[in-house]
N, C-alpha and C. Protein backbone atom coordinates (compact mmCIF):
# COMPACT_ATOMS: atom_id res chain seq x y z
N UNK A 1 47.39 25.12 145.03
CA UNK A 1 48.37 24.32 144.31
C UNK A 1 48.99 25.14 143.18
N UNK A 2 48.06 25.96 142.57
CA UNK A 2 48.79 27.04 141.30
C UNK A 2 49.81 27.82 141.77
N UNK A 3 49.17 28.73 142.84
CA UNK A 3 50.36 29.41 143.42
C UNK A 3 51.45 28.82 143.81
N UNK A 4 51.77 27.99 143.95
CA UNK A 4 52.88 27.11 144.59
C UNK A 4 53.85 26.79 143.23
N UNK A 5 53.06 26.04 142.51
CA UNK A 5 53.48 25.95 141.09
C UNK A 5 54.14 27.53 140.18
N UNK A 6 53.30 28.40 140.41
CA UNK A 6 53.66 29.54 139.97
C UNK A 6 54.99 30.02 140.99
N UNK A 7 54.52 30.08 142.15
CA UNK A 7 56.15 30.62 142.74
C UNK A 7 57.65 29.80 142.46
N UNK A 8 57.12 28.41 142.42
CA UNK A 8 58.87 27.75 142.09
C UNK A 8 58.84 28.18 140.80
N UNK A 9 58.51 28.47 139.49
CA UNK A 9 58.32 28.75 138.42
C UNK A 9 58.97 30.00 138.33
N UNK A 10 58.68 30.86 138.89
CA UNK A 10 59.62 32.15 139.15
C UNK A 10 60.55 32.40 139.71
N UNK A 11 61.15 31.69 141.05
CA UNK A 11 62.34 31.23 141.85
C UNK A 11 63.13 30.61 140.79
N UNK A 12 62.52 29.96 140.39
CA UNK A 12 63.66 29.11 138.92
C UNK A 12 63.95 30.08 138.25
N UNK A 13 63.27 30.77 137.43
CA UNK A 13 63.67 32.12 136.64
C UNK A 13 64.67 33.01 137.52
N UNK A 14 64.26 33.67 138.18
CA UNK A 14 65.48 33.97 139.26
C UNK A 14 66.65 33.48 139.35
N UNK A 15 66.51 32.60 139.94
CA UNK A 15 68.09 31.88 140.17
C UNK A 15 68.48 31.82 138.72
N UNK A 16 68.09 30.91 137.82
CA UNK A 16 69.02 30.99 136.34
C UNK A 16 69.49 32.43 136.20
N UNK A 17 68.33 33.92 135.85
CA UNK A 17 68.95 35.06 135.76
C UNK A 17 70.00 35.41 136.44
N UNK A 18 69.97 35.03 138.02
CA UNK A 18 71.25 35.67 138.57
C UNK A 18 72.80 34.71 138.45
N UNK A 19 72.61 33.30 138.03
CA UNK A 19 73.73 32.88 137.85
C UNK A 19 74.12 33.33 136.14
N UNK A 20 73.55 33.17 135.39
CA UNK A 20 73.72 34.22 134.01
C UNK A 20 74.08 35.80 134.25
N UNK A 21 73.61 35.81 135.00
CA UNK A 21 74.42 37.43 135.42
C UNK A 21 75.70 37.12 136.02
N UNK A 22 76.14 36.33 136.84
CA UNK A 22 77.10 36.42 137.74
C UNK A 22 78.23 35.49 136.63
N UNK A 23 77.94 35.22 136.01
CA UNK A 23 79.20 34.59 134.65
C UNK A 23 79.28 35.21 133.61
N UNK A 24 78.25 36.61 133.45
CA UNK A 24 78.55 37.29 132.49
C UNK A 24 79.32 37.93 133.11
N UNK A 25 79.71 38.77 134.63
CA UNK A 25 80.27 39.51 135.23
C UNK A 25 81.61 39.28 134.96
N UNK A 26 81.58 37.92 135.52
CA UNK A 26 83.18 37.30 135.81
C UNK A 26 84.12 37.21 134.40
N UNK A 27 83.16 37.02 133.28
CA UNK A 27 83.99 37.21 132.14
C UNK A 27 84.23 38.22 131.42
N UNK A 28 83.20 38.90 131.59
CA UNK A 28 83.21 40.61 130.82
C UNK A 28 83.60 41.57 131.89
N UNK A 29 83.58 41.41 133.20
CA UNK A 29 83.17 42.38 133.48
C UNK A 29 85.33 43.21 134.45
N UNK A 30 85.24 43.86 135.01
CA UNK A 30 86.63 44.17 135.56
C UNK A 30 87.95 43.54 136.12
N UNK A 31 87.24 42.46 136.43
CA UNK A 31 88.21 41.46 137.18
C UNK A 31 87.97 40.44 136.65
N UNK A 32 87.50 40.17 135.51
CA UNK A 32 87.59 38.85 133.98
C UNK A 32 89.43 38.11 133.97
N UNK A 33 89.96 38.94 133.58
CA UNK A 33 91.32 38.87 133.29
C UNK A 33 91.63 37.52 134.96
N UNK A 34 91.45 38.14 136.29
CA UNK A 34 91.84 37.32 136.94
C UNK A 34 91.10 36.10 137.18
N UNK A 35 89.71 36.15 136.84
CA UNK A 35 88.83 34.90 136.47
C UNK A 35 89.21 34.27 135.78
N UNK A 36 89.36 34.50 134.77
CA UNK A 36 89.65 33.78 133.39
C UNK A 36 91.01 32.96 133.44
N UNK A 37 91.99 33.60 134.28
CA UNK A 37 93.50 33.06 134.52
C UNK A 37 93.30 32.04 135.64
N UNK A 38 92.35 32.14 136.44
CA UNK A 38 92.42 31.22 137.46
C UNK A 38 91.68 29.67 136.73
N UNK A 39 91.06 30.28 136.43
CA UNK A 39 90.33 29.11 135.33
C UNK A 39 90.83 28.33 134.24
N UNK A 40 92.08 29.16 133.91
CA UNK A 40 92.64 28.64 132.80
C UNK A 40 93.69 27.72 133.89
N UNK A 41 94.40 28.24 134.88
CA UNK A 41 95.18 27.30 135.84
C UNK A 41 94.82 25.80 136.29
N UNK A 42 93.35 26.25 136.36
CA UNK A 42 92.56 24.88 136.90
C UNK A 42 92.79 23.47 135.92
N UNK A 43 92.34 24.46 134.31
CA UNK A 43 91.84 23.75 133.39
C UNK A 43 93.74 22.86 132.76
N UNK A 44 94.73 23.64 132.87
CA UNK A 44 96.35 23.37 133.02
C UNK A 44 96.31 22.45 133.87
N UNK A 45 96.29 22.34 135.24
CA UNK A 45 96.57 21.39 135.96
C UNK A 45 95.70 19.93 136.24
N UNK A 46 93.89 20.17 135.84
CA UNK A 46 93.80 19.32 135.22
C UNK A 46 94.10 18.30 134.72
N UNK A 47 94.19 18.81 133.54
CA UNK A 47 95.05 18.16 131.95
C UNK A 47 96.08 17.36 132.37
N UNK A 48 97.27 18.15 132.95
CA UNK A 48 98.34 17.54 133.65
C UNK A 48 98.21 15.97 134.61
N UNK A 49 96.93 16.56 135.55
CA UNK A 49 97.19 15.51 136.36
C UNK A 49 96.25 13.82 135.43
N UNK A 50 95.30 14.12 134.57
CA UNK A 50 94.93 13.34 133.89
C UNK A 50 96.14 12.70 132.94
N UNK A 51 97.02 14.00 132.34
CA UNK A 51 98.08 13.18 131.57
C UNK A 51 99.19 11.98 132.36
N UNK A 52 99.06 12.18 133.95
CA UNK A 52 99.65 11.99 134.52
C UNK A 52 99.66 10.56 135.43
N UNK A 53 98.10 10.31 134.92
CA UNK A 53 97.66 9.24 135.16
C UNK A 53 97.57 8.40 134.61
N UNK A 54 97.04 8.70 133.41
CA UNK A 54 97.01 7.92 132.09
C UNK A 54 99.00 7.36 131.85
N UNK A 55 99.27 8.21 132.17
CA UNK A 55 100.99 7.67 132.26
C UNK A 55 101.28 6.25 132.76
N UNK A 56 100.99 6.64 133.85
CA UNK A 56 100.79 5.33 135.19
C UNK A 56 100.02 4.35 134.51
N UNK A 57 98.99 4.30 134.02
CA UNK A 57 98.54 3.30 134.19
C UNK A 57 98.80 2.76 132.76
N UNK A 58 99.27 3.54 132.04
CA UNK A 58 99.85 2.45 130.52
C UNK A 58 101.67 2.03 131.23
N UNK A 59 101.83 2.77 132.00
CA UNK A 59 103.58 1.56 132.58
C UNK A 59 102.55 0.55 133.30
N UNK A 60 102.04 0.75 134.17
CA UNK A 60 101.35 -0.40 134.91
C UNK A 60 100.59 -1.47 133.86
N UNK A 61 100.36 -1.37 132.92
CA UNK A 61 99.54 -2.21 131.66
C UNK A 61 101.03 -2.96 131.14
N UNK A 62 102.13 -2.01 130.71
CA UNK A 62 103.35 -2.67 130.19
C UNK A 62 103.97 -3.87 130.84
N UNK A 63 103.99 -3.46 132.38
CA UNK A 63 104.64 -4.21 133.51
C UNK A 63 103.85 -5.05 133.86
């Protein structure tokens, strides 16, 4: 039962390290600039389509 306990215990450590590695990459690392822009697109259109809703549904509240 320990060992079992001990191996997901370290699989967990693992996985967190490599996704902490793999988002330090994407932001620091060579190709950040096109990460970071795609992300910022997401986070733009987003916004938009929330503003876009919230639109709608205060005419639909008026009407």
């Amino acid at each position: 039962m320990r060992a079992s306990k001990g191996q997901s215990t370290v699989e967990y450590i693992l996985l967190v390290t490599a996704v902490t590695l793999v988002v330090i990459l994407f932001t620091t690392g060579k190709g950040s600039g096109t990460f970071q822009s795609g992300l910022g697109q997401v986070f733009n259109q987003t916004t938009q389509d929330m503003t876009n809703v919230a639109s709608r549904l205060q005419d639909n509240a008026a009407n």
